[in-house]
Protein backbone atom coordinates (compact mmCIF):
# COMPACT_ATOMS: atom_id res chain seq x y z
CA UNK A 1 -10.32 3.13 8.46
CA UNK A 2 -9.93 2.79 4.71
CA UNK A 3 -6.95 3.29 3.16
CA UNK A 4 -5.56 3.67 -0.49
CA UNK A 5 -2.35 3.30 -2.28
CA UNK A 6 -0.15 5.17 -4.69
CA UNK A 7 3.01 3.80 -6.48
CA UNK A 8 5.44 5.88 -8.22
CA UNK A 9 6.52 4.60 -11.47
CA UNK A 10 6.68 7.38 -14.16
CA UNK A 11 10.61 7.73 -13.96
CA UNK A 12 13.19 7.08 -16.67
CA UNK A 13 15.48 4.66 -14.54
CA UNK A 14 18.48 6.81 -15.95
CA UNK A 15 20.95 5.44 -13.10
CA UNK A 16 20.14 2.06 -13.36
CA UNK A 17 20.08 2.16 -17.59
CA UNK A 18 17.53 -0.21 -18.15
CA UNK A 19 13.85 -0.12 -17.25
CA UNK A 20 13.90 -1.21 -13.96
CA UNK A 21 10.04 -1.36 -13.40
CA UNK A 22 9.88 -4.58 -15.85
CA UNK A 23 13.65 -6.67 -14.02
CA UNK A 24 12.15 -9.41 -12.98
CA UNK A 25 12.24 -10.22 -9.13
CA UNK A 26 11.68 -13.68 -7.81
CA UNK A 27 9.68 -14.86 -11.21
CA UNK A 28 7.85 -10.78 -10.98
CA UNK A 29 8.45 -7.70 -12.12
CA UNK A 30 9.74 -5.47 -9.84
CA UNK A 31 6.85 -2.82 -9.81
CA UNK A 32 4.53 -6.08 -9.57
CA UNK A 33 6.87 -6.43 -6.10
CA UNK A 34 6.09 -3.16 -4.66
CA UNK A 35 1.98 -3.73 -5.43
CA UNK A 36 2.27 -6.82 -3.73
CA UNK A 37 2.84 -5.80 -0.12
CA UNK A 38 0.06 -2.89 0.16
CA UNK A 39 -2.34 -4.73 -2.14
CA UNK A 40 -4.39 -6.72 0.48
CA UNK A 41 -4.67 -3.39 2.93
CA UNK A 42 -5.43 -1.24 0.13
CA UNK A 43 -8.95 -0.81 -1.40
CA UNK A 44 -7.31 0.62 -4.20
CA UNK A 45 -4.19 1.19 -5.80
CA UNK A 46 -2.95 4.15 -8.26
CA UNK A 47 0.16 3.69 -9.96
CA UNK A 48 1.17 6.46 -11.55
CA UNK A 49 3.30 6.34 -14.68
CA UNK A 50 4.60 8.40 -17.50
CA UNK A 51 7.83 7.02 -19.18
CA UNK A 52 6.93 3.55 -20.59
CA UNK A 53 3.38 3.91 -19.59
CA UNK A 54 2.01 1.40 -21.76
CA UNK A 55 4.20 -1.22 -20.34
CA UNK A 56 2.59 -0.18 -17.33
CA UNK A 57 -0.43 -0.24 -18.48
CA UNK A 58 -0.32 -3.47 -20.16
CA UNK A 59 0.82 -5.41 -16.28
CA UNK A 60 -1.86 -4.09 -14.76
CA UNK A 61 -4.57 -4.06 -17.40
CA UNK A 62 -6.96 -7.05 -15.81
CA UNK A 63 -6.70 -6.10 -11.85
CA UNK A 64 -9.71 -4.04 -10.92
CA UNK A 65 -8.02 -3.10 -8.00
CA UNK A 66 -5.35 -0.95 -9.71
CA UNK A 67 -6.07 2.40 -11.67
CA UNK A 68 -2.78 2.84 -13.64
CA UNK A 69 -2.70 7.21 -13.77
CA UNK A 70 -0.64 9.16 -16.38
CA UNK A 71 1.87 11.70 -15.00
CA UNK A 72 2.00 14.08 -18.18
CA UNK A 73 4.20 16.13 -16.08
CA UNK A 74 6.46 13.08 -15.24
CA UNK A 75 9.67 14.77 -16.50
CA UNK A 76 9.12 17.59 -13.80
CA UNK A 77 10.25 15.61 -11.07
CA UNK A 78 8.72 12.84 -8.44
CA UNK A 79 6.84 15.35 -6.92
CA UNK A 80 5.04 15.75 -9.76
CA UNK A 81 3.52 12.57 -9.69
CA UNK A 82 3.02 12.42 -5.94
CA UNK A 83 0.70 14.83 -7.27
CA UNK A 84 -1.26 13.31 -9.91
CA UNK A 85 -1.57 10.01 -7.73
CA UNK A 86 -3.17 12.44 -4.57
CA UNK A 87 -5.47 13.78 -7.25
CA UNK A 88 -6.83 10.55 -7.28
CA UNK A 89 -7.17 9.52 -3.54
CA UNK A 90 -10.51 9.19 -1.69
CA UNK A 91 -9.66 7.74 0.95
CA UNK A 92 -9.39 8.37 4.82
CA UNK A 93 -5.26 7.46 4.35
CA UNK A 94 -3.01 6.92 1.74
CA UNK A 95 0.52 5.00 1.40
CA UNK A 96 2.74 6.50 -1.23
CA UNK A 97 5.74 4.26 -2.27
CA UNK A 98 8.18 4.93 -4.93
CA UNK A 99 8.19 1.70 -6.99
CA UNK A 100 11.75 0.64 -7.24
CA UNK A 101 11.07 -0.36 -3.32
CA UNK A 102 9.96 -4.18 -3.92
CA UNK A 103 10.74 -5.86 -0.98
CA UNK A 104 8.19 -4.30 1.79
CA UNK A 105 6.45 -6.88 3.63
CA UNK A 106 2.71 -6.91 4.33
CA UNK A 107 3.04 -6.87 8.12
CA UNK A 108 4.70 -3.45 7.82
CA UNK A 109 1.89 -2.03 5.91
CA UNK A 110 -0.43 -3.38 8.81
CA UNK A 111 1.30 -2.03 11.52
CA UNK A 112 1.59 1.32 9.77
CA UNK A 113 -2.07 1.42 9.60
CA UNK A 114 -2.63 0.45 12.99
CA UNK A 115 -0.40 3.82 13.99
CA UNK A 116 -2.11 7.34 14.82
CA UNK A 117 -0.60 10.71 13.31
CA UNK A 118 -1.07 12.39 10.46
CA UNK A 119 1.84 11.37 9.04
CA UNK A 120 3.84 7.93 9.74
CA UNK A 121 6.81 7.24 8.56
CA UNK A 122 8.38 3.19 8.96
CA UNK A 123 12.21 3.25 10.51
CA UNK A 124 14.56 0.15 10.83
CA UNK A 125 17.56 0.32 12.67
CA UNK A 126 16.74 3.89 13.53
CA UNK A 127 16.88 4.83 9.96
CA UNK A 128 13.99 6.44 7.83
CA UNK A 129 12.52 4.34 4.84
CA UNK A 130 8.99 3.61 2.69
CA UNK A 131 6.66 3.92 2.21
CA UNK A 132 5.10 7.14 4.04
CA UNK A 133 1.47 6.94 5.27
CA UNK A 134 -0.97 10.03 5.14
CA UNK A 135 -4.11 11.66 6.49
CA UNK A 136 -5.99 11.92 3.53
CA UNK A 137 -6.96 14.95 5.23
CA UNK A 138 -3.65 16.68 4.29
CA UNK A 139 -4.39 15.77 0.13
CA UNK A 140 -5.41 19.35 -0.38
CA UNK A 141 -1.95 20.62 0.99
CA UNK A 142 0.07 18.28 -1.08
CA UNK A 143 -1.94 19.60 -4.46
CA UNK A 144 -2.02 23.60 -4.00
CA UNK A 145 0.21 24.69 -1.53
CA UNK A 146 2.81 26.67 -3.65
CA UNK A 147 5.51 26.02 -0.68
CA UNK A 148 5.75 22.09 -1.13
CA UNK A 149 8.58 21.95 -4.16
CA UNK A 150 8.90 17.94 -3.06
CA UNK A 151 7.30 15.18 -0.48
CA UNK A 152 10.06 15.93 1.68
CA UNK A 153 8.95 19.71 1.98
CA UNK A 154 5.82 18.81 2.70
CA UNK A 155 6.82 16.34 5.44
CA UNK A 156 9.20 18.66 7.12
CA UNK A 157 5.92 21.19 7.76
CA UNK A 158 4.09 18.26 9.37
CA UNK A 159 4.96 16.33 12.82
CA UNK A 160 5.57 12.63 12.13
CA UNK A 161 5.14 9.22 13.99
CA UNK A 162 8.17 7.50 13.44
CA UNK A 163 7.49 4.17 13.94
CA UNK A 164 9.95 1.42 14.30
CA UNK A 165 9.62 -1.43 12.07
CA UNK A 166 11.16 -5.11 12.08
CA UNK A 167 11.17 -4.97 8.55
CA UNK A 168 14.82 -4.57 6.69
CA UNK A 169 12.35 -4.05 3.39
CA UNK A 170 11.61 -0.68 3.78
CA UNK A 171 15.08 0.19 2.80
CA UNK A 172 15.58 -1.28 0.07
CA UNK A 173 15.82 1.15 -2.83
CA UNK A 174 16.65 -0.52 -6.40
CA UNK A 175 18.05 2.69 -8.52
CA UNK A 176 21.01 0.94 -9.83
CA UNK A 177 21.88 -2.66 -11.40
CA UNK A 178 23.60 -3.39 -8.42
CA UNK A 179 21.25 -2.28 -6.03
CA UNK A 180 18.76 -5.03 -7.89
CA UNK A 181 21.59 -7.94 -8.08
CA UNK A 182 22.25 -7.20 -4.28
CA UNK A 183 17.92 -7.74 -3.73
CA UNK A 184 18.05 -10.60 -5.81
CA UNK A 185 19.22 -11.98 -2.34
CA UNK A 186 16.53 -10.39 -0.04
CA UNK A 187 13.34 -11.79 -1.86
């Protein structure tokens, strides 16, 4: 079953006040990070980006595998360019990861793909993380249905395989300087 990927990476990285897509992270940068673990289940990858796109741009420029989008619509919200990365997506599934989460492993990518449901969603510990994985049959609801405001209204219409993950990684949210010195330790 062939499967596709979407990064988010259009935000301003107000909280952390720096651009937190270019910190590096174990000699990468941190979006660089969160490519890394879908890239080898992927057969493509859209990162979508709108604030410092041609940053963006310019890390990704010579990897065939990854279509770097523009969110025009970036300061709308992360919805926003949950949409513009689904407008891409041919797929039969599709990962969507925010990209300040660097430190998923492969094997949790794998073992989300190996899971049935429409919509699966990895848990550690009993608690929720990323990245989510979806039917690319359910791409048309995420672009036109007026009731989905964010992912997480969309999600909340749908039933969901929660499936528990040995993989600390999917937590791991870097939205502050602190939050990136504290992963410093987990790579």
């Amino acid at each position: 079953m062939s499967a596709e990927g979407i990064i988010l990476a259009a935000g301003l990285s107000q909280r952390a006040g720096v651009y937190k897509m270019t910190l590096d992270l174990g000699g990468k940068k941190l979006i660089e990070r969160a490519v890394e673990g879908m890239y080898g289940v992927c057969s493509r990858i859209f990162v979508v980006s709108g604030h410092n796109a041609e940053v963006i741009r310019g890390i990704f420029q010579n990897d065939p595998k990854i279509t770097v989008v523009y969110n025009s619509r970036y300061t709308e919200g992360m919805f926003s360019s949950v949409r513009e990365g689904v407008s891409h997506i041919t797929a039969e599934r599709f990962f969507i990861l925010p990209g300040d989460h660097p430190l998923i492993g492969r094997q949790t990518y794998e073992k989300m793909l190996a899971a049935e449901g429409d919509i699966i969603i990895p848990a550690y510990q009993s608690r929720k993380g990323h990245p989510i994985l979806i039917d690319g049959r359910l791409a048309d609801e995420i672009l036109h249905d007026k009731r989905n405001a964010s992912l997480r209204d969309f999600v909340g219409r749908h039933s969901v395989n929660l499936l528990k993950v040995d993989d600390e990684g999917i937590l791991y949210d870097i939205d502050t300087l602190a939050d990136y010195e504290a992963a410093q330790d987990k790579r």
